[in-house]
C-alpha atoms as a PDB file:
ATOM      1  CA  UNK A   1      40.078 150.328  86.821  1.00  0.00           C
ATOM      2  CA  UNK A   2      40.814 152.794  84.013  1.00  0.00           C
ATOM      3  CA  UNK A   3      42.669 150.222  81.932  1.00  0.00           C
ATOM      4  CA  UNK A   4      39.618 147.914  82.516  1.00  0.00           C
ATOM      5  CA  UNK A   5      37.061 151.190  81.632  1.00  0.00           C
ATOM      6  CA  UNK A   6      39.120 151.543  78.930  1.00  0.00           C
ATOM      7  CA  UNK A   7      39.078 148.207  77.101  1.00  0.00           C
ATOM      8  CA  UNK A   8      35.089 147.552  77.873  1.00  0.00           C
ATOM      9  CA  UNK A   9      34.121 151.178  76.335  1.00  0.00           C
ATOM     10  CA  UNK A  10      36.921 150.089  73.493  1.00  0.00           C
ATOM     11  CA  UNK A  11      38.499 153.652  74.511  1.00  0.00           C
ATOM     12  CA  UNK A  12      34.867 155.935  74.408  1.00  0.00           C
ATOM     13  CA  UNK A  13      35.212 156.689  78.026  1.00  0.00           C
ATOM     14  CA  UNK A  14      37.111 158.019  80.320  1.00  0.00           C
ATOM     15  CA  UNK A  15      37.989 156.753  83.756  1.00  0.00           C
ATOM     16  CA  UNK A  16      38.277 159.489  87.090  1.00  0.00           C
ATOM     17  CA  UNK A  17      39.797 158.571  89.870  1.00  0.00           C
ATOM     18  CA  UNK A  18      37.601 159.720  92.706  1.00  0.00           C
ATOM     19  CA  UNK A  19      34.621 159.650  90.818  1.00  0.00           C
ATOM     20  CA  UNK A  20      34.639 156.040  89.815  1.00  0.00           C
ATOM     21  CA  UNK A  21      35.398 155.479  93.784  1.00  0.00           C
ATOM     22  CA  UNK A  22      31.816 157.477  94.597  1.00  0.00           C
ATOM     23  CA  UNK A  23      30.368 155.721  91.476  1.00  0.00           C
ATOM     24  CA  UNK A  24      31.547 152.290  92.832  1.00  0.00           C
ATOM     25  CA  UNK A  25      30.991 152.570  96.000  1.00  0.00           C
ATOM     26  CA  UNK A  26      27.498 154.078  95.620  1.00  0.00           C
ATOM     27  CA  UNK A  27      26.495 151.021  93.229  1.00  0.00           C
ATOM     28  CA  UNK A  28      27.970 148.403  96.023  1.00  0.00           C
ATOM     29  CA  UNK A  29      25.899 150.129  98.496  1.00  0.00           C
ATOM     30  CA  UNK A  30      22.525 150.386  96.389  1.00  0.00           C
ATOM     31  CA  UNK A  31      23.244 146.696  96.130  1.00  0.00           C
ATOM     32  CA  UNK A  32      23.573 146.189  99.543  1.00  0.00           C
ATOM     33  CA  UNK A  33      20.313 147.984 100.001  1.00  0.00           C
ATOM     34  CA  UNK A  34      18.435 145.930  97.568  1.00  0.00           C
ATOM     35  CA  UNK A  35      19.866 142.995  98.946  1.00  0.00           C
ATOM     36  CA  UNK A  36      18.870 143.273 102.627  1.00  0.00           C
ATOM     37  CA  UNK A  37      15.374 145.020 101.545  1.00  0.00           C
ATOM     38  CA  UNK A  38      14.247 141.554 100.268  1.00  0.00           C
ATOM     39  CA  UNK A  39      16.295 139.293 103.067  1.00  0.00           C
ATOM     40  CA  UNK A  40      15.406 141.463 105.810  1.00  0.00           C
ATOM     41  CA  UNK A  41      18.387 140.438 108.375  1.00  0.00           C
ATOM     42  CA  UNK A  42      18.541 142.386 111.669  1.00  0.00           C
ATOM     43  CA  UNK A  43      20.298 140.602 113.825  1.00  0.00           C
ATOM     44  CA  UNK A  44      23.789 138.816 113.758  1.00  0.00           C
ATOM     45  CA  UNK A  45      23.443 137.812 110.070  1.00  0.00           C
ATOM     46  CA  UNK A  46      23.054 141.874 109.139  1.00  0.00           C
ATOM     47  CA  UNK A  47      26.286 142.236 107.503  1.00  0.00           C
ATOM     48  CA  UNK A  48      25.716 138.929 105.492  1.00  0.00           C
ATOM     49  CA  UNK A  49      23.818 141.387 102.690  1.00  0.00           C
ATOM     50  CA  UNK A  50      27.286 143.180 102.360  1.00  0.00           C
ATOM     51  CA  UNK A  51      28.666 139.560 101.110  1.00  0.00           C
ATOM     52  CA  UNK A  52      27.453 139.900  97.234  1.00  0.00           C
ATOM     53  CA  UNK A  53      29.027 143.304  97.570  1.00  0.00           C
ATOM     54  CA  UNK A  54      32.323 142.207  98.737  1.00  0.00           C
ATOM     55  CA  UNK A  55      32.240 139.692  96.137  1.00  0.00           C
ATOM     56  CA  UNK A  56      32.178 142.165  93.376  1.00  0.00           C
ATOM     57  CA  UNK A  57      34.601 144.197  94.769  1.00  0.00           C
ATOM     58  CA  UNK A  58      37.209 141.788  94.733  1.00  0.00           C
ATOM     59  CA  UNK A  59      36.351 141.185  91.221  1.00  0.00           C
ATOM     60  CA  UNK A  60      36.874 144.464  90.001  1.00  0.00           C
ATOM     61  CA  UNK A  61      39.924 144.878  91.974  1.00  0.00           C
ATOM     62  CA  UNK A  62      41.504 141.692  90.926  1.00  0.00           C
ATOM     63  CA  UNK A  63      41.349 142.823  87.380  1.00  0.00           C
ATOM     64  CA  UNK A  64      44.498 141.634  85.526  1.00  0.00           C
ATOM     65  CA  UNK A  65      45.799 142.136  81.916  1.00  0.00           C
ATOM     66  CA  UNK A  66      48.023 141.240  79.576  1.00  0.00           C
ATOM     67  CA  UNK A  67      49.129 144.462  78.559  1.00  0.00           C
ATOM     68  CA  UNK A  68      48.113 144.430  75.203  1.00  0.00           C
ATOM     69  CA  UNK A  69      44.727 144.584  74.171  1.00  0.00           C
ATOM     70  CA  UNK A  70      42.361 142.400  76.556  1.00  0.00           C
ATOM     71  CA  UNK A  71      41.792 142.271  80.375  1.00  0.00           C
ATOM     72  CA  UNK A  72      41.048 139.304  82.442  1.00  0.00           C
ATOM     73  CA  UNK A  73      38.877 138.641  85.749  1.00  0.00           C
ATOM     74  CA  UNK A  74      40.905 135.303  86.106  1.00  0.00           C
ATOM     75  CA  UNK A  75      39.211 132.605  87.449  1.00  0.00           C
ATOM     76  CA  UNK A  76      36.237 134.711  89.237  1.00  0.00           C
ATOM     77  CA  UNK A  77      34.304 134.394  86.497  1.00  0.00           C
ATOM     78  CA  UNK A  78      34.296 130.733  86.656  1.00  0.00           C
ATOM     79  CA  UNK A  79      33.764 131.098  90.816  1.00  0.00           C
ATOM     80  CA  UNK A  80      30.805 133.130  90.371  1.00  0.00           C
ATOM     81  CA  UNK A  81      28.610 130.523  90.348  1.00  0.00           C
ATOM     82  CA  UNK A  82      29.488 128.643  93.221  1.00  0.00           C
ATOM     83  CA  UNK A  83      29.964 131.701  94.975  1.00  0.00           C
ATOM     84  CA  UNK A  84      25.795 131.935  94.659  1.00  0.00           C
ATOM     85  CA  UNK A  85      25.252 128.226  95.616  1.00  0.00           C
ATOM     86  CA  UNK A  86      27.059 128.915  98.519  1.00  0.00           C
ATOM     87  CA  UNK A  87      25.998 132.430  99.608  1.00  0.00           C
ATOM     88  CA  UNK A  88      22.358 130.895  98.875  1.00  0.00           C
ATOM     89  CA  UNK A  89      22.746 128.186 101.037  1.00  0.00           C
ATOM     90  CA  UNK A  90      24.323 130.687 104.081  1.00  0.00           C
ATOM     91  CA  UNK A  91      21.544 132.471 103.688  1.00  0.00           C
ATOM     92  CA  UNK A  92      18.767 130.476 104.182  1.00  0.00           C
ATOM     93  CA  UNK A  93      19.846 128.914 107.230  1.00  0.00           C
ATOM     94  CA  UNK A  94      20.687 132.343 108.307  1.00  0.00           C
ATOM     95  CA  UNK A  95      17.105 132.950 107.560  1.00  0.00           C
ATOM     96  CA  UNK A  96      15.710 129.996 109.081  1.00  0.00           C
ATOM     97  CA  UNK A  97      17.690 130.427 112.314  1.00  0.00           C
ATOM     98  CA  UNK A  98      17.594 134.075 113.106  1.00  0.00           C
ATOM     99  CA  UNK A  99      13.865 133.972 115.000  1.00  0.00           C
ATOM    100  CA  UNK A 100      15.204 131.604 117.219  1.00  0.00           C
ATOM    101  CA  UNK A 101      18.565 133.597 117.894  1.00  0.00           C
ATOM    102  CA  UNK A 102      19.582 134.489 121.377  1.00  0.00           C
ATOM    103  CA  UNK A 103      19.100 137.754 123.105  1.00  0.00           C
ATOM    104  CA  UNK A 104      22.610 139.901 122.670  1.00  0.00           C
ATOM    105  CA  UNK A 105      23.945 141.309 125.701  1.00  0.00           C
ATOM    106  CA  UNK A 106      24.231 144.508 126.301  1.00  0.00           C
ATOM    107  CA  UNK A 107      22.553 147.592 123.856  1.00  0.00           C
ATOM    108  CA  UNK A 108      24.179 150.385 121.740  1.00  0.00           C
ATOM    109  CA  UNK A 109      27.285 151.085 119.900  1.00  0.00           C
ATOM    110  CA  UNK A 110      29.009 148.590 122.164  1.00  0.00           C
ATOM    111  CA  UNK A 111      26.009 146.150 122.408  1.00  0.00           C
ATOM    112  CA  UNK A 112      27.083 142.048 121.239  1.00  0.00           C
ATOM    113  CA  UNK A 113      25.149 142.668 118.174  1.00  0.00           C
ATOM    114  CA  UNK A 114      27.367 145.324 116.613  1.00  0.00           C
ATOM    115  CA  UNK A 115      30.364 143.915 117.501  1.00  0.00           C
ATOM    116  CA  UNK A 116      29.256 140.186 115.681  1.00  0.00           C
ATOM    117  CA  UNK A 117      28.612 142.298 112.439  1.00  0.00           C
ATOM    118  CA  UNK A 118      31.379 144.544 112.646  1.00  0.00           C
ATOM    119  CA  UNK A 119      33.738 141.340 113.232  1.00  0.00           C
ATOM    120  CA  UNK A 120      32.178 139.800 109.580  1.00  0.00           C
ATOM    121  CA  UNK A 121      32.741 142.906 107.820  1.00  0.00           C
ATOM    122  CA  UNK A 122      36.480 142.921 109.058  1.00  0.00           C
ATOM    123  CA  UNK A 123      36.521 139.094 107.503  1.00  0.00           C
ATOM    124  CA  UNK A 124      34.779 140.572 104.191  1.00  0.00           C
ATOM    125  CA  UNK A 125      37.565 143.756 103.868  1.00  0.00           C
ATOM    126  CA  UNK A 126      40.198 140.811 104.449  1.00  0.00           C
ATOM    127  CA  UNK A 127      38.460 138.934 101.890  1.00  0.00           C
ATOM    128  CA  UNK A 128      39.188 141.841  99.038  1.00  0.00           C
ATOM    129  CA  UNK A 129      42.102 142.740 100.141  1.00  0.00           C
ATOM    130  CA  UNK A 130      43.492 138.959 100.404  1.00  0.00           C
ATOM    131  CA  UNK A 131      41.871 138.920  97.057  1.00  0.00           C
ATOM    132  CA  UNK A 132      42.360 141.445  95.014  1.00  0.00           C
ATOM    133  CA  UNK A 133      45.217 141.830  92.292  1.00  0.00           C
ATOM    134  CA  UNK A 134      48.519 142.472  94.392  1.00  0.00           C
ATOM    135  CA  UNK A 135      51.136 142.324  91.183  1.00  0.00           C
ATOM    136  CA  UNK A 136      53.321 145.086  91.694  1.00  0.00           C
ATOM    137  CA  UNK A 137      54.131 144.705  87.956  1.00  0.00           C
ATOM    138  CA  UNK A 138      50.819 145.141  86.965  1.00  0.00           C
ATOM    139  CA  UNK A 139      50.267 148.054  89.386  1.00  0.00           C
ATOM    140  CA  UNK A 140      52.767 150.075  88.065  1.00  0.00           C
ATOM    141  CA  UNK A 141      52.517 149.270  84.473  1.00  0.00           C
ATOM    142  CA  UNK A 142      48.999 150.564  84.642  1.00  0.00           C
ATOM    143  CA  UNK A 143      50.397 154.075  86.837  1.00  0.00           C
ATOM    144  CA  UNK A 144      52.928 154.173  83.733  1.00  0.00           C
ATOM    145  CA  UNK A 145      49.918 153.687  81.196  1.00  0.00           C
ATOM    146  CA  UNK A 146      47.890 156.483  83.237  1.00  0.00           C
ATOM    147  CA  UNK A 147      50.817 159.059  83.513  1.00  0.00           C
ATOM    148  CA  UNK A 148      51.990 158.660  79.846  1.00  0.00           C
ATOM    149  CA  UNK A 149      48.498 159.143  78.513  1.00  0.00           C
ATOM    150  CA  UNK A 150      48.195 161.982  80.823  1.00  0.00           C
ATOM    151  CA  UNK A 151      51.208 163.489  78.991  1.00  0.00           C
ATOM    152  CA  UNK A 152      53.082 162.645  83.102  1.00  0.00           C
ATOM    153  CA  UNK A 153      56.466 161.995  81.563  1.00  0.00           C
ATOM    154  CA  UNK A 154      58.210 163.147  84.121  1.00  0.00           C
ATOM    155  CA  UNK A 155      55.713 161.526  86.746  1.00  0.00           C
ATOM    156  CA  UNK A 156      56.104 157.957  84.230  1.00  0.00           C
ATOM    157  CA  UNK A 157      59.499 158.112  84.393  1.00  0.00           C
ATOM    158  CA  UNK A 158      60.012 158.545  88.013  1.00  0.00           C
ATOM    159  CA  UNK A 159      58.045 155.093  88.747  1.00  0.00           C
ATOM    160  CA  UNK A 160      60.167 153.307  86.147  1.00  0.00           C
ATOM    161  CA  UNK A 161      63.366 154.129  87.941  1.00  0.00           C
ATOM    162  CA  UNK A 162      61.987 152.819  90.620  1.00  0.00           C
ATOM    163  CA  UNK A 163      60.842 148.902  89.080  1.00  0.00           C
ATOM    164  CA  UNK A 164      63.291 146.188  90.099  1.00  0.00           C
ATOM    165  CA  UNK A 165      62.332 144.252  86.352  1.00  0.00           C
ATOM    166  CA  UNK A 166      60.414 145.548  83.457  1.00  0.00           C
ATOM    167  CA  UNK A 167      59.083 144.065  80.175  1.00  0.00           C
ATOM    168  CA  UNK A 168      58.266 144.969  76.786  1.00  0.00           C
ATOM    169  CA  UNK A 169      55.242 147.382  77.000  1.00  0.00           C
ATOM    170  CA  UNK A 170      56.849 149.236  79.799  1.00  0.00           C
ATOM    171  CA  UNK A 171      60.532 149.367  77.641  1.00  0.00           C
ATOM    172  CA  UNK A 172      58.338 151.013  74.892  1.00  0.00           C
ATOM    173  CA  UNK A 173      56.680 153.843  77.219  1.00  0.00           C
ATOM    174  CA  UNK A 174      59.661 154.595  78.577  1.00  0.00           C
ATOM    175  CA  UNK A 175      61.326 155.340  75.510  1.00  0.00           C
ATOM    176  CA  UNK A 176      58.485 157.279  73.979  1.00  0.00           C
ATOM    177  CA  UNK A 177      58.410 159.542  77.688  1.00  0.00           C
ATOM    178  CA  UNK A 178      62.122 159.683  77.254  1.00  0.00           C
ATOM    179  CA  UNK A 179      61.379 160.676  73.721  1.00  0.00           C
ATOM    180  CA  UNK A 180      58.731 163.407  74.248  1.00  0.00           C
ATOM    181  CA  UNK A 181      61.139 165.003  77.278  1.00  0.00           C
ATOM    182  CA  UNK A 182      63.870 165.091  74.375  1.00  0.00           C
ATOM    183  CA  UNK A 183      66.408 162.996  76.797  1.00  0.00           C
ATOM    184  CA  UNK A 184      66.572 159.529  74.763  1.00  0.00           C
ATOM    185  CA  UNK A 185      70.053 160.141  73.885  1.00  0.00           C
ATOM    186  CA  UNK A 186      70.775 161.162  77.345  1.00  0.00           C
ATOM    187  CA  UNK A 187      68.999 158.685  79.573  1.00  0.00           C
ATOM    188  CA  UNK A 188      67.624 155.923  77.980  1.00  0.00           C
ATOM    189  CA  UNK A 189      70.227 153.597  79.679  1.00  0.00           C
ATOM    190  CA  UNK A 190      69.280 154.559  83.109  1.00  0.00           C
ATOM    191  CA  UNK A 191      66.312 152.902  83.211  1.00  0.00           C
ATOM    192  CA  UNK A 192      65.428 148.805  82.892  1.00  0.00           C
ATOM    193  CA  UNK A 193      65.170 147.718  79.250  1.00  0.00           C
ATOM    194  CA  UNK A 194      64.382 144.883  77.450  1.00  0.00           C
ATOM    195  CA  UNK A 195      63.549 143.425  74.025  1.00  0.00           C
ATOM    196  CA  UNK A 196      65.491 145.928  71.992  1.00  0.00           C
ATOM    197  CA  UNK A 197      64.946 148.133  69.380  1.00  0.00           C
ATOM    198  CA  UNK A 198      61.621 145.483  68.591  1.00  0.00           C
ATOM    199  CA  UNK A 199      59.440 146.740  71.363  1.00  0.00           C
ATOM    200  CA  UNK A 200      60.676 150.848  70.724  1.00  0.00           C
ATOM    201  CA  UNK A 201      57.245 151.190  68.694  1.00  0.00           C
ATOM    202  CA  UNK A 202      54.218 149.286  68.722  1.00  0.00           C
ATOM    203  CA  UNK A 203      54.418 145.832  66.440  1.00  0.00           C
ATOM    204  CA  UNK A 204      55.391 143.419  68.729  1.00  0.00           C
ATOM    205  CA  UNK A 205      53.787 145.241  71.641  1.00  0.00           C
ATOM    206  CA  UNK A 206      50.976 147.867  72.273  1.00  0.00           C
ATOM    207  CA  UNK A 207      49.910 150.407  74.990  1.00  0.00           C
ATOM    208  CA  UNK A 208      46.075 149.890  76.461  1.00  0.00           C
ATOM    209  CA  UNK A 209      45.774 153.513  76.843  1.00  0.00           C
ATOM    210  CA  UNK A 210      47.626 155.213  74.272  1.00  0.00           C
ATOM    211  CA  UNK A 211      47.159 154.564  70.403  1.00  0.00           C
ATOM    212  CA  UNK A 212      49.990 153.074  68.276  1.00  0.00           C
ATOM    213  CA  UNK A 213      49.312 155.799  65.807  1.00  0.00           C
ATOM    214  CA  UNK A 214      49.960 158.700  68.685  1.00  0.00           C
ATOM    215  CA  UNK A 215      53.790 157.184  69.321  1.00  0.00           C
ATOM    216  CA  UNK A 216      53.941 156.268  65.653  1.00  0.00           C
ATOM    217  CA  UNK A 217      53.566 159.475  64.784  1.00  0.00           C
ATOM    218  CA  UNK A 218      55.636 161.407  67.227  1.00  0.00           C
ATOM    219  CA  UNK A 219      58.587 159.095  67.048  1.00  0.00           C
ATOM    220  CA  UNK A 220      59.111 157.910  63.212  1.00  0.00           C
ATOM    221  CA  UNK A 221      61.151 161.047  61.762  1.00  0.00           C
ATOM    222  CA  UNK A 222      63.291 160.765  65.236  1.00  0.00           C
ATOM    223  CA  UNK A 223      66.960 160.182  64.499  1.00  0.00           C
ATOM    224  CA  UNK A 224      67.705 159.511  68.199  1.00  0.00           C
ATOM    225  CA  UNK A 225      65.240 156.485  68.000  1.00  0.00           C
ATOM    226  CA  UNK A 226      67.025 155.456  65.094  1.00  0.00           C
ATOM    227  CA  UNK A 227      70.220 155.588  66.781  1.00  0.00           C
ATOM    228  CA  UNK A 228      69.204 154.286  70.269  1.00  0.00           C
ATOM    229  CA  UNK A 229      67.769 151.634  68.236  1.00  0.00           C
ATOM    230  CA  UNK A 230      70.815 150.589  66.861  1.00  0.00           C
ATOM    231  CA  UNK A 231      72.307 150.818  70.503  1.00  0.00           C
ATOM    232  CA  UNK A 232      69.689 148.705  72.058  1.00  0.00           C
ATOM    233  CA  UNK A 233      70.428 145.675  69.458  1.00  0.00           C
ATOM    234  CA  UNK A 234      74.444 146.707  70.055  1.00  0.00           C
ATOM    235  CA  UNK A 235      74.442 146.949  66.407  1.00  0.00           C
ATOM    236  CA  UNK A 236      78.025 148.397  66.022  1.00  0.00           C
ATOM    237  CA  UNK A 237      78.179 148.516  62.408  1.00  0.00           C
ATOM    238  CA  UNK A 238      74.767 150.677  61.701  1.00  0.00           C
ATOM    239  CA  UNK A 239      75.729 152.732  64.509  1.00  0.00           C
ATOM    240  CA  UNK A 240      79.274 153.347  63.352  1.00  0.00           C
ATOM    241  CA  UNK A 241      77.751 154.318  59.705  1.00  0.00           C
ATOM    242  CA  UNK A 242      75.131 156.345  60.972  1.00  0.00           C
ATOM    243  CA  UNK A 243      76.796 158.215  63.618  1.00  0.00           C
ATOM    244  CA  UNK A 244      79.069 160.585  61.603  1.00  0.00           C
ATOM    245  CA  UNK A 245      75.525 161.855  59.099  1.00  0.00           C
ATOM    246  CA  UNK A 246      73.756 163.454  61.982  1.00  0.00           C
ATOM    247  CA  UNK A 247      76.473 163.710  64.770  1.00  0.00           C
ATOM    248  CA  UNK A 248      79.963 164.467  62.308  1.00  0.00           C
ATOM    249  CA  UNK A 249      82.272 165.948  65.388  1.00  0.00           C
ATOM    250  CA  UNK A 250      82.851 164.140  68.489  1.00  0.00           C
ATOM    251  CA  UNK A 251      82.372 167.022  70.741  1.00  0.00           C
ATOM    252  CA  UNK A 252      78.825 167.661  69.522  1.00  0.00           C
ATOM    253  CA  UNK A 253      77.519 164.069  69.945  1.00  0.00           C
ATOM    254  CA  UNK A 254      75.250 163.578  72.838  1.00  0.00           C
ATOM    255  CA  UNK A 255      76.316 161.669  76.140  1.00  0.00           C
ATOM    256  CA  UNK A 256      75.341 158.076  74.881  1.00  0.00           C
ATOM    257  CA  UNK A 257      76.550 158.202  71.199  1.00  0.00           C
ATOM    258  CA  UNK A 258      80.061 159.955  72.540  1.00  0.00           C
ATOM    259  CA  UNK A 259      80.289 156.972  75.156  1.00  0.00           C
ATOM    260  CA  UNK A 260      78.942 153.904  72.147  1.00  0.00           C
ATOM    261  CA  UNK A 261      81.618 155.655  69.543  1.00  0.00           C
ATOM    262  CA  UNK A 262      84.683 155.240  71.805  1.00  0.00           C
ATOM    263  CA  UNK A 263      83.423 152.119  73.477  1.00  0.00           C
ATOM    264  CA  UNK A 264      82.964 150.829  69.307  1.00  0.00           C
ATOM    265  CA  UNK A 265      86.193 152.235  68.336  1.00  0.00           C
ATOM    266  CA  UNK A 266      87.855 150.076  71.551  1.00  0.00           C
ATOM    267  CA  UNK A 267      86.294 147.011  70.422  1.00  0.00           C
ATOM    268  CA  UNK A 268      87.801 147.348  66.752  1.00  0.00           C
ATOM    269  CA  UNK A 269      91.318 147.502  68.035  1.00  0.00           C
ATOM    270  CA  UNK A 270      90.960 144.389  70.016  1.00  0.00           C
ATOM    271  CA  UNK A 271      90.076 145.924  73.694  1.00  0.00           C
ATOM    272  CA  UNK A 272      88.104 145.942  76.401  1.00  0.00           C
ATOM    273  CA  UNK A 273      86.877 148.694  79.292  1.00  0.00           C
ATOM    274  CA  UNK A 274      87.342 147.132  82.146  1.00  0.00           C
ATOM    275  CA  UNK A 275      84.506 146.713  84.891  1.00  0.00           C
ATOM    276  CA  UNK A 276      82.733 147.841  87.155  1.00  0.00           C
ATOM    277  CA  UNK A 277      81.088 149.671  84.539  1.00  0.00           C
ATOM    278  CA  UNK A 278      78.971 153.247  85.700  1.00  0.00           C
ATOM    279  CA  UNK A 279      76.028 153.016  86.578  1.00  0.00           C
ATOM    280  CA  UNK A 280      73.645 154.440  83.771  1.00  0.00           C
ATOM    281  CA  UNK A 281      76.423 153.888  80.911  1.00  0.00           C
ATOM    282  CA  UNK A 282      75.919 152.634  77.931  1.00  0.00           C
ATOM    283  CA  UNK A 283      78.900 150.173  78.694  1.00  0.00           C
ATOM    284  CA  UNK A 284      77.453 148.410  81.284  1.00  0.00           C
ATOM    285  CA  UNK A 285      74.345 148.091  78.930  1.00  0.00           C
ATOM    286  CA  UNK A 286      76.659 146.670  76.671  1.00  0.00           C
ATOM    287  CA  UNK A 287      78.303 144.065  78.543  1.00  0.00           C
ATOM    288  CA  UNK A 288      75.774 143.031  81.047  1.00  0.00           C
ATOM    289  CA  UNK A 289      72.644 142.990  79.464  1.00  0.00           C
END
């Protein structure tokens, strides 16, 4: 929802959690109410009026994007239409039926009635849920977008560990929270990248929720981005020539340019480290990725 506020308002608004929830939920109901004000149900077809709700509920929540610039509502838009046809048609038999409807049995909270309606409002809830966008990816691309423009690093990077795959956009917050908690040249290989040094600033890639000229400007005077860059691309020969200007003694360089000098110097004599490689090294970045 906030990357979808985001793009509609082209970034003049700001999206809160649990008041967009009251917002939402307030407009589905006012709908609801409008709705059933002109149908007048009472009976079994009562929870019918929630339908148009439901509808736009799963629409919202099925909001997908490509990460980037846009967001999509997938094919809904296109269902929309038939979605009226159909709800039309319910309706008016609904309608046309309901005078001649039975008497429930029983009365109260435990009468026939309320359970009918209660029953098709458990079928609408499945409805969104079944509905609605599911993509882990997508889930906690967005959480990343949300934490890093919330300054979260920390929070960002905790949920990145955690992703079984990545992809470019996600590869390029990471770095940049890496970056702002001044551990690039201590961590960066613990996490899932891909796309290499490309994808470290926007070009080929963009956040949704963070300008290119925030990162820009925080990260293009960093010589650890100009370094890990060269890593990421296992570009021995810039690394080799740039190490020694910022980094001249061994026992001052940081963990991953100590670990990418020896591995380099290894290499040049004709050698290999032998696997498994650590977990979290720059080696196994190097010979698995």
């Amino acid at each position: 929802m906030q990357l979808a506020q985001h793009v509609a308002s082209s970034g003049q608004t700001y999206y809160h959690p649990w008041l967009g929830a009251i917002l939402i939920t307030l407009t589905l109901q006012l709908l609801q109410i409008g709705i059933n004000s002109v149908l007048k149900l009472t009976k079994r077809g009562f929870a019918l009026t929630y339908c148009p709700s439901a509808f736009l509920l799963a629409m919202l929540t099925s909001v997908n994007s490509d990460m980037k610039t846009s967001i999509s509502f997938g094919v809904w838009v296109r269902v929309l239409p038939i979605f009226l046809i159909v709800y039309i048609g319910v309706i008016s038999y609904v309608k046309r039926y309901e005078p001649y409807e039975p008497d429930t049995r029983s009365m109260g909270l435990f009468s026939q009635l309320i359970w009918i309606n209660i029953g098709t409002m458990l079928l609408l809830l499945l409805f969104v849920g079944g509905f609605g966008n599911s993509n882990l990816l997508f889930h906690q691309r967005a959480k990343i977008e949300a934490l890093v423009k919330d300054r979260d690093y920390k929070g960002a990077l905790t949920i990145v560990k955690k992703m079984e795959k990545t992809d470019s956009t996600t590869t390029m917050l990471t770095l940049y929270a890496l970056a702002r908690e001044q551990k690039l040249q201590e961590e960066t290989f613990e996490y899932p990248l891909v796309g290499g040094s490309k994808v470290m600033r926007p070009k080929v890639v963009h956040s949704i929720l963070t300008p290119d000229s925030i990162i820009n400007k925080s990260t293009k005077k960093s010589v650890h981005y100009q370094l890990i860059g060269f890593l990421l691309d296992k570009n021995k020969k810039k690394f080799m020539a740039y190490l020694p200007l910022y980094y001249p003694v061994d026992s001052l360089r940081p963990r991953y340019y100590k670990e990418a000098f020896h591995l380099f110097k290894t290499i040049e004599k004709g050698g290999k480290l032998r696997s498994p490689y650590p977990k979290g090294s720059y080696t196994k970045y190097y010979y698995e990725s």
